[in-house]
N, C-alpha and C. Protein backbone atom coordinates (compact mmCIF):
# COMPACT_ATOMS: atom_id res chain seq x y z
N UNK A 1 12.88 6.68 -4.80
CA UNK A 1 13.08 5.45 -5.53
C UNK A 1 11.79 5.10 -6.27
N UNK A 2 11.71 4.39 -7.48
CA UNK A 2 10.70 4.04 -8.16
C UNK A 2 10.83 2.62 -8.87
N UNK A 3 10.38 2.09 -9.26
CA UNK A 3 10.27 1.11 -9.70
C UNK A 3 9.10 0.78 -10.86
N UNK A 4 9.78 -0.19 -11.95
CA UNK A 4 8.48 -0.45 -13.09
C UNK A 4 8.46 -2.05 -12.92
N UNK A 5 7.62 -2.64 -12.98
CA UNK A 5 7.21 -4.11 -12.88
C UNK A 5 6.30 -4.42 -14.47
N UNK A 6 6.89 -5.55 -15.44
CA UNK A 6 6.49 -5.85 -16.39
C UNK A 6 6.96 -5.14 -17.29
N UNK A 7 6.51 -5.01 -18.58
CA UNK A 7 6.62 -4.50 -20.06
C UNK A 7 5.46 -4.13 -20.31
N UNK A 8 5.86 -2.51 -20.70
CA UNK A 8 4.21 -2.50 -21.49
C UNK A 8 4.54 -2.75 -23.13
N UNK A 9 2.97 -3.83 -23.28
CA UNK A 9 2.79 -4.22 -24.43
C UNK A 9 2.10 -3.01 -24.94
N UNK A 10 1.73 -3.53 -26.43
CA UNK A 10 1.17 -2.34 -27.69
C UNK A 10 -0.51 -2.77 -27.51
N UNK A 11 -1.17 -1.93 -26.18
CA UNK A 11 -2.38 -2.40 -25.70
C UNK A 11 -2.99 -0.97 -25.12
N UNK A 12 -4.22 -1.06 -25.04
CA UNK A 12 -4.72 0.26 -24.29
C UNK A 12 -4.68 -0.16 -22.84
N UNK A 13 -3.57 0.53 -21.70
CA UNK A 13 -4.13 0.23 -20.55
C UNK A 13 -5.48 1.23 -19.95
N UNK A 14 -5.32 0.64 -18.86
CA UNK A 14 -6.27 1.60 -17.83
C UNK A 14 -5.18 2.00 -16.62
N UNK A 15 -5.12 3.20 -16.62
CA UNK A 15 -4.06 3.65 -15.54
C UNK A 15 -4.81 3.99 -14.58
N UNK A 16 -4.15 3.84 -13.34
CA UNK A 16 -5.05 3.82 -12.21
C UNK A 16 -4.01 4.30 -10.94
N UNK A 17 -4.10 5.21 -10.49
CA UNK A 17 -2.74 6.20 -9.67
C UNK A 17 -3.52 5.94 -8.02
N UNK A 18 -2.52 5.80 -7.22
CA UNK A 18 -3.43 5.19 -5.94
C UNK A 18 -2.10 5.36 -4.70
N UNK A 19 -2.15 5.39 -3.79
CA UNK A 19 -1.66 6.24 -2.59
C UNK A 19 -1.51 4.82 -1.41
N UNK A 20 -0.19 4.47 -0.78
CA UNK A 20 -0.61 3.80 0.33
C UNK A 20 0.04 3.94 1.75
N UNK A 21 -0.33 2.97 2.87
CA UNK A 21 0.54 3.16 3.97
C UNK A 21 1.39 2.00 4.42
N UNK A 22 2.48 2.22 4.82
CA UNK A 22 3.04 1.54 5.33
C UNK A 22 3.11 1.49 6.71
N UNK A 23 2.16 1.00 7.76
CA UNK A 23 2.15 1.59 9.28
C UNK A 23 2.74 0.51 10.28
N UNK A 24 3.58 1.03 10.81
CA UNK A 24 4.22 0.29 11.75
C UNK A 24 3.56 0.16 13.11
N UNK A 25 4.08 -0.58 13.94
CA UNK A 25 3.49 -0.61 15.22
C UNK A 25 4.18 -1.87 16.05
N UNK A 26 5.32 -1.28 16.78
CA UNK A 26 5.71 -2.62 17.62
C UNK A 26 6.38 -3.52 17.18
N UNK A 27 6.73 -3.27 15.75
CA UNK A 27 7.94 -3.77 15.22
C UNK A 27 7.15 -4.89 13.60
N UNK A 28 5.98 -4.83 13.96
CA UNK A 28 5.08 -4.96 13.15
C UNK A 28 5.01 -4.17 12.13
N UNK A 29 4.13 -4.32 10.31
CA UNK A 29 3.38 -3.77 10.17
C UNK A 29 1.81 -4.29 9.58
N UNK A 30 1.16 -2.94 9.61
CA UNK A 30 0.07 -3.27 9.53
C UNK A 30 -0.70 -3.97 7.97
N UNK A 31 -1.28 -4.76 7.53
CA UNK A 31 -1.63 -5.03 6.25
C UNK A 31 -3.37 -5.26 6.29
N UNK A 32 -3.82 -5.33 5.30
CA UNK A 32 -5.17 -5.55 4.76
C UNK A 32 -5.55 -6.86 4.31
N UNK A 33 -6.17 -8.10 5.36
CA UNK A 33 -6.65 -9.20 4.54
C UNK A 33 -8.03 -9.17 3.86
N UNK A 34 -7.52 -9.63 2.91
CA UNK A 34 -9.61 -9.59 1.78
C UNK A 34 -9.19 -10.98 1.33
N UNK A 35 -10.13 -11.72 0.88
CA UNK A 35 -10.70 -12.91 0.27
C UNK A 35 -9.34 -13.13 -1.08
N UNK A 36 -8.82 -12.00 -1.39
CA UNK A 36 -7.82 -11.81 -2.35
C UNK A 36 -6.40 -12.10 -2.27
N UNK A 37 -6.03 -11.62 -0.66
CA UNK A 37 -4.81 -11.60 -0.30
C UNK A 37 -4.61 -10.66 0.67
N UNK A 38 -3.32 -10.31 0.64
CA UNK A 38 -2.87 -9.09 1.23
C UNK A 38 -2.53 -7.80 1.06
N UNK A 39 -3.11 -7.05 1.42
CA UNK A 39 -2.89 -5.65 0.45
C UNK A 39 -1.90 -4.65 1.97
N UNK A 40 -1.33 -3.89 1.14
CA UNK A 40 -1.23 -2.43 2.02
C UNK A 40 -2.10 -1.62 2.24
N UNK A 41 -2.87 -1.24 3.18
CA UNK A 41 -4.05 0.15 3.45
C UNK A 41 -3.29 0.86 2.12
N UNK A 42 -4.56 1.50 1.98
CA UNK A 42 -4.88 2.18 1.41
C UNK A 42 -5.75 1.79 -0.63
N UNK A 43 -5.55 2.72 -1.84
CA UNK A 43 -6.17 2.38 -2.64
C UNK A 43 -6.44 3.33 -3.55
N UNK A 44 -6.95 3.50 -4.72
CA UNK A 44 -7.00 4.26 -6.05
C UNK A 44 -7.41 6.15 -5.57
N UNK A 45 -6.84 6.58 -6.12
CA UNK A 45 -6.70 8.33 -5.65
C UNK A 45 -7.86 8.62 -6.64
N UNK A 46 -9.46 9.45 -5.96
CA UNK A 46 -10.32 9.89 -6.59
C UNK A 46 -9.83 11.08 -7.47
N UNK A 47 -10.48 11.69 -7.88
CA UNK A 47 -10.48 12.74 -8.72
C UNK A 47 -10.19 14.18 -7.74
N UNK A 48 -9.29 14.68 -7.73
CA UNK A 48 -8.82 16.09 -7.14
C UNK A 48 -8.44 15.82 -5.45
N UNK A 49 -8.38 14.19 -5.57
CA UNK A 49 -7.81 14.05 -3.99
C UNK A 49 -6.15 13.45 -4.19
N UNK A 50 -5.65 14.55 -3.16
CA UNK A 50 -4.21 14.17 -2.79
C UNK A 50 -3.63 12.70 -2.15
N UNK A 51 -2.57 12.56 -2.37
CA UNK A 51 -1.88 10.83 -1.68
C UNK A 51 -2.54 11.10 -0.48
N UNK A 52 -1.82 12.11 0.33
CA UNK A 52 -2.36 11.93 1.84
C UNK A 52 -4.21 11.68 1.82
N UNK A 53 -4.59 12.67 1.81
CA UNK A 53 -6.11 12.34 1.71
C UNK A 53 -6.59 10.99 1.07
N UNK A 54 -6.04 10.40 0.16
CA UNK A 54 -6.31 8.80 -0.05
C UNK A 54 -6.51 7.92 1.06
N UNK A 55 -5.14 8.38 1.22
CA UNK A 55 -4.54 7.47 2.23
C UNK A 55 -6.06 7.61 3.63
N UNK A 56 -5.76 8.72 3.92
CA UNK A 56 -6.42 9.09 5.22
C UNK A 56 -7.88 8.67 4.88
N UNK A 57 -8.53 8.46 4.00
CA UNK A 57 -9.94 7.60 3.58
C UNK A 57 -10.03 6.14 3.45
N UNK A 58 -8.75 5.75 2.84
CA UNK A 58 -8.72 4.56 2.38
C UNK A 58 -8.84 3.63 3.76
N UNK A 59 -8.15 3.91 4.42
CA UNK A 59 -7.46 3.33 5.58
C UNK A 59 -8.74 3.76 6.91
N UNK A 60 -9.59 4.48 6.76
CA UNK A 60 -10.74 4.66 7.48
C UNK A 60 -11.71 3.73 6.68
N UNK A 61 -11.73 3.94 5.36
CA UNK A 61 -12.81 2.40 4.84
C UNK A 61 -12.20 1.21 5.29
N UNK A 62 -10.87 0.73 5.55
CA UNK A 62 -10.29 -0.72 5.12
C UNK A 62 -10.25 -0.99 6.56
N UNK A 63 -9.82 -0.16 7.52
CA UNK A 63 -9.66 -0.63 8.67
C UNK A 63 -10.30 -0.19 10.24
N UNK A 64 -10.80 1.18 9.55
CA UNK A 64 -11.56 2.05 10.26
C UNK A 64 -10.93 2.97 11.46
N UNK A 65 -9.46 2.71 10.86
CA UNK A 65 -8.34 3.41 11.55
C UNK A 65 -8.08 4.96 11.38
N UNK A 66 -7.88 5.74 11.69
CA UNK A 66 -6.90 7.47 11.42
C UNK A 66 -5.79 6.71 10.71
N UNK A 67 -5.18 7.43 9.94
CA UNK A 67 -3.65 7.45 9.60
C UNK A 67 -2.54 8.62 9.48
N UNK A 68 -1.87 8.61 10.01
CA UNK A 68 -0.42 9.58 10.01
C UNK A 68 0.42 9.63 8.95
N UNK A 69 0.50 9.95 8.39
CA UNK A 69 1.53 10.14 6.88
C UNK A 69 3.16 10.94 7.63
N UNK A 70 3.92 10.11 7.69
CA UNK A 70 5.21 10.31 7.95
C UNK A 70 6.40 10.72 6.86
N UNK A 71 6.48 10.21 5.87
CA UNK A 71 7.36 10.47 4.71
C UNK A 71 7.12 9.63 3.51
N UNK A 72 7.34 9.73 2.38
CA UNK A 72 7.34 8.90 1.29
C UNK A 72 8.30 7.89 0.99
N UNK A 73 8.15 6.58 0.88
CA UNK A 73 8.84 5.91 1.15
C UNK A 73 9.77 5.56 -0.29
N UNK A 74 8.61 5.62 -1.74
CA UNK A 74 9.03 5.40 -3.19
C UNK A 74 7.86 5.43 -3.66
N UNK A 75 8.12 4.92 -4.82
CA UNK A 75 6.80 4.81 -5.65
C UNK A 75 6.86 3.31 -6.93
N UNK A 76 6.25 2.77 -7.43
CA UNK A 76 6.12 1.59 -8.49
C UNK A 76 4.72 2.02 -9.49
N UNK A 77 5.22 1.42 -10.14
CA UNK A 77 4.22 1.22 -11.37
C UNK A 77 4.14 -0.33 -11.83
N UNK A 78 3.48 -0.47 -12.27
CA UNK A 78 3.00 -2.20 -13.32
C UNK A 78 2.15 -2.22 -14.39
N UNK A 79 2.37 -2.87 -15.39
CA UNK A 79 2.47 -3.10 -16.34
C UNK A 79 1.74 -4.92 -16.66
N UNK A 80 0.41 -4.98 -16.49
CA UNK A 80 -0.28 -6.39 -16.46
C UNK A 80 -1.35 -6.46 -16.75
N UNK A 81 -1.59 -8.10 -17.11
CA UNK A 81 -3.10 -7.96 -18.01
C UNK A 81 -3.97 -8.66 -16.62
N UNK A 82 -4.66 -8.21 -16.04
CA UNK A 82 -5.60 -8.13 -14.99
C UNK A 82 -6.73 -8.87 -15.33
N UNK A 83 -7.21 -10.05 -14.40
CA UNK A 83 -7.72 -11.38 -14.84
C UNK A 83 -9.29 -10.43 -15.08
N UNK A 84 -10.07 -9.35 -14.84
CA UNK A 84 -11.15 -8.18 -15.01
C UNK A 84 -11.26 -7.36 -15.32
N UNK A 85 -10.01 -6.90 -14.99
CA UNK A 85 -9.62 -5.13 -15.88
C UNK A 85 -9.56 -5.03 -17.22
N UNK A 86 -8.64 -6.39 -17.59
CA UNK A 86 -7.70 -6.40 -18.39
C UNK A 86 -6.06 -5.91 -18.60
N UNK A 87 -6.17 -5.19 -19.94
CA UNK A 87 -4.54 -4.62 -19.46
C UNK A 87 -4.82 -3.49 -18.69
N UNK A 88 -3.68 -3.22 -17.52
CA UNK A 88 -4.02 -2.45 -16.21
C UNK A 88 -2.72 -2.04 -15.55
N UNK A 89 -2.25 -1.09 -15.67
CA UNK A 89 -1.59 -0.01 -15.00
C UNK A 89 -1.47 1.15 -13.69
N UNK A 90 -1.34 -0.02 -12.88
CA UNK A 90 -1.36 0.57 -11.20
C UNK A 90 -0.18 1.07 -11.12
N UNK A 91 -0.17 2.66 -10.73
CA UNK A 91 0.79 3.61 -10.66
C UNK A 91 0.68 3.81 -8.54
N UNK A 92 1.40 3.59 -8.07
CA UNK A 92 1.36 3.59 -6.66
C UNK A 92 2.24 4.33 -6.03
N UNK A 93 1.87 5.01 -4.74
CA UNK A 93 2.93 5.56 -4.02
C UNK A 93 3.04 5.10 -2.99
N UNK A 94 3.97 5.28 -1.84
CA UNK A 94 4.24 4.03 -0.24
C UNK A 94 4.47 5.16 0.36
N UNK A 95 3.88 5.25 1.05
CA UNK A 95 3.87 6.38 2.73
C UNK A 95 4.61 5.37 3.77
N UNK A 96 5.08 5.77 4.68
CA UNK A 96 5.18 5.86 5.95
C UNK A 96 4.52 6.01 6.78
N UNK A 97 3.86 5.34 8.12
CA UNK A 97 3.58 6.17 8.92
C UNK A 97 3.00 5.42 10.12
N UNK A 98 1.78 5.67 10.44
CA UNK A 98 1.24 4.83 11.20
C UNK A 98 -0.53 4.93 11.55
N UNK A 99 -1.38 3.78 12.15
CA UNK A 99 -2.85 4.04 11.64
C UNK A 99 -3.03 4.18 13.32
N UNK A 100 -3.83 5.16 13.67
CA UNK A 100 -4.13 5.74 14.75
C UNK A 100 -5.65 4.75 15.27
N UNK A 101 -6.18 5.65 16.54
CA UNK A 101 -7.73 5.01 17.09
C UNK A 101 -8.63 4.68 16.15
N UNK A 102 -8.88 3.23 16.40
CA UNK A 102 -10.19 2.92 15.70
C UNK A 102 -11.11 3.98 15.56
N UNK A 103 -11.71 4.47 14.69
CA UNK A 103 -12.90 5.89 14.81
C UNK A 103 -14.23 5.18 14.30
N UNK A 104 -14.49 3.83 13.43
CA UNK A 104 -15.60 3.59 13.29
C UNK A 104 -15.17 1.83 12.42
N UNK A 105 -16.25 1.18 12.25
CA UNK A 105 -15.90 0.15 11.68
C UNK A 105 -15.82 0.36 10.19
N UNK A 106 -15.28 -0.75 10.15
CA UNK A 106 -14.61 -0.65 8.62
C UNK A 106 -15.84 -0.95 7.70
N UNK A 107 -15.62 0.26 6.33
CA UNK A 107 -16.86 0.13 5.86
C UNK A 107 -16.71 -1.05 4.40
N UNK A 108 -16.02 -1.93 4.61
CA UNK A 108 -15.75 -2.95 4.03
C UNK A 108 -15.78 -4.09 4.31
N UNK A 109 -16.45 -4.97 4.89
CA UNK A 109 -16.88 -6.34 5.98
C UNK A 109 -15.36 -7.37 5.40
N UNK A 110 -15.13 -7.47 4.40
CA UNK A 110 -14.53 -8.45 4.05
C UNK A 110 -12.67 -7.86 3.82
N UNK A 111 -12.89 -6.75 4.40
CA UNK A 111 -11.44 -6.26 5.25
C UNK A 111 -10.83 -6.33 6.20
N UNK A 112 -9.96 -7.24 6.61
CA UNK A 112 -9.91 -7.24 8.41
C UNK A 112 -8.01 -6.91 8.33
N UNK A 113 -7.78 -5.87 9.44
CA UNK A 113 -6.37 -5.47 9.70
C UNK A 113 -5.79 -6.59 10.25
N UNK A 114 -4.69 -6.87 9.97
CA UNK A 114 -3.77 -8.16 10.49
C UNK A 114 -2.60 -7.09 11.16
N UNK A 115 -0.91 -7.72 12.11
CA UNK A 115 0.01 -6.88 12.15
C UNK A 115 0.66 -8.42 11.70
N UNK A 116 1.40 -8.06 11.26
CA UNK A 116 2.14 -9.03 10.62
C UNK A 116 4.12 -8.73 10.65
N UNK A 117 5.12 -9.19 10.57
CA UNK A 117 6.46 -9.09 10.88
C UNK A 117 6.54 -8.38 9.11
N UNK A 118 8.16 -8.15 9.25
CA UNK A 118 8.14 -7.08 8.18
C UNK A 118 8.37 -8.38 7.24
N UNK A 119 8.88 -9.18 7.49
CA UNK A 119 9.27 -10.10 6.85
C UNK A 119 8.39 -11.54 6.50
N UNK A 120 7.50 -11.45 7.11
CA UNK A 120 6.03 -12.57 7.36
C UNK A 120 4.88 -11.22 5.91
N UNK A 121 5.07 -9.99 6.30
CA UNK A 121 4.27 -9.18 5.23
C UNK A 121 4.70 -9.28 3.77
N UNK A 122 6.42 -9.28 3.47
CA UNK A 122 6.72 -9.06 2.33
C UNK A 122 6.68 -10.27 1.57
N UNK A 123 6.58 -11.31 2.62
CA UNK A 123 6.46 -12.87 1.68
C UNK A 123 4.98 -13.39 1.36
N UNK A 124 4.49 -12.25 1.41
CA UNK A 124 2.84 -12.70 1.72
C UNK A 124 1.72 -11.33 0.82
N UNK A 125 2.17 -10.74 0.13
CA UNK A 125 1.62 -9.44 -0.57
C UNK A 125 0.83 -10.05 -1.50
N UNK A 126 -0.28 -9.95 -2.17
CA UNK A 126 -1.04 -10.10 -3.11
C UNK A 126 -0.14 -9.87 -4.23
N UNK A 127 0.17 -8.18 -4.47
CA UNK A 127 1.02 -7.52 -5.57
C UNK A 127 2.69 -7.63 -5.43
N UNK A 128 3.64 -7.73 -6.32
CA UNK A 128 4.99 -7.87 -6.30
C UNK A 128 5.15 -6.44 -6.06
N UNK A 129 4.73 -5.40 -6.17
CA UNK A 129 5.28 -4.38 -6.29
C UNK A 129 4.86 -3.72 -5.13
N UNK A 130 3.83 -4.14 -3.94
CA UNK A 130 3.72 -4.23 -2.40
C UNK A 130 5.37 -4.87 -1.38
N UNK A 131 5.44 -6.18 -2.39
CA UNK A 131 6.77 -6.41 -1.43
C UNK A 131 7.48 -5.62 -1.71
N UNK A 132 7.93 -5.27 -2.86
CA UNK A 132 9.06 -4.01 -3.32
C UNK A 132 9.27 -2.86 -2.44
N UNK A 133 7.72 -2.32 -2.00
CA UNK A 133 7.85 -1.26 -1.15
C UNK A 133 8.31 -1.35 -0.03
N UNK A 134 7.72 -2.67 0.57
CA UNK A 134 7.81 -3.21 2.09
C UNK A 134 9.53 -3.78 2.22
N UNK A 135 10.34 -4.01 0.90
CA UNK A 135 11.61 -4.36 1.28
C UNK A 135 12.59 -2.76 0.79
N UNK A 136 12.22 -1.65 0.76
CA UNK A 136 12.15 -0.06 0.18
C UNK A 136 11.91 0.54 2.33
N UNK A 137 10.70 0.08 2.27
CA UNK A 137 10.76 0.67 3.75
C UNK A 137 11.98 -0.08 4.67
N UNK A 138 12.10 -1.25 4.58
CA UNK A 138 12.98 -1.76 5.60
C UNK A 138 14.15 -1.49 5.28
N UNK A 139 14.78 -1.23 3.87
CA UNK A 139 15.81 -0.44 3.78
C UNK A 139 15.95 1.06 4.76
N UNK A 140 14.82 1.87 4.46
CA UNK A 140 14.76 3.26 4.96
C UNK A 140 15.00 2.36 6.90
N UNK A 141 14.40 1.97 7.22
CA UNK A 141 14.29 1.61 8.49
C UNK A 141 15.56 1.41 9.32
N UNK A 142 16.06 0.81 8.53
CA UNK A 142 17.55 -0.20 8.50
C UNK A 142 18.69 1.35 8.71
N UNK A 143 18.71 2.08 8.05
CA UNK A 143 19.34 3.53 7.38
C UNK A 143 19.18 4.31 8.92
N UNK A 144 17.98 4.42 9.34
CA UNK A 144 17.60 5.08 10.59
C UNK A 144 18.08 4.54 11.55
N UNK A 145 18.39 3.54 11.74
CA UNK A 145 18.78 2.63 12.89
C UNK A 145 20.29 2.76 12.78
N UNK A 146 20.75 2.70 11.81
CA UNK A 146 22.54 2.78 11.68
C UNK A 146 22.79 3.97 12.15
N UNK A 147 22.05 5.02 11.44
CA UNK A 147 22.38 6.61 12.09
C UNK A 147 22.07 7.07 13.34
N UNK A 148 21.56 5.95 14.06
CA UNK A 148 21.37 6.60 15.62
C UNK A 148 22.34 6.03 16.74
């Protein structure tokens, strides 16, 4: 599944391709508070690094967690003029999975992991296209549960 959020206008964006997790735990999942909002672990894919490997860095800076990559959940894009960027084009993908033993502190001070209900997370995302995913996983979730 994919999704586009906005219109692109006749503007130069900045595209920016970036990898995340969706980690459960206890009926919970896990999210990222910053001074900003709420994010999903994870964040922008360097140069010659794969989703998983994002993921598996991102989520060691943000929370100082391991992460498990379980399946792909979808993907979104957006289309917005970014109050610093400017016009800005976040191309994203949504993992599955779950964030393992603390291995070191988070190398971001103003990151702290919350667990939050699936439904307390999706009303509460910084980005529209975070809840999208988070109501994308609870579909998949929902699907698994009927078939068992």
């Amino acid at each position: 599944m994919h999704k586009v959020f906005g219109e692109r206008e006749n503007a130069a964006y900045c595209d920016r391709k970036g990898a995340y997790l969706i980690a459960q735990r206890g009926g919970l999942v896990g999210v990222v508070k910053t001074p900003k909002g709420l994010f999903l672990p994870g964040g922008g894919i360097e140069a010659g690094e794969t989703d998983e490997a994002c993921i598996r860095r991102e989520c060691l800076e943000e929370t100082g967690c391991g992460a498990v990559i379980r399946g792909l959940v979808g993907s979104a894009e957006s289309y917005m003029l970014h109050p610093t960027i400017g016009w800005f084009h976040p191309i994203q993908a949504y993992y599955m999975g779950e964030l393992t033993e603390i291995m070191r502190e988070p190398a971001e001070p103003d990151h702290a992991l919350v667990w939050l209900s699936l439904d307390e997370a999706k009303g509460t995302m910084y980005f529209p296209m975070q809840r999208w995913a988070l109501e994308q996983f609870q579909a998949v979730i929902q699907n698994q549960t009927a078939e068992v």
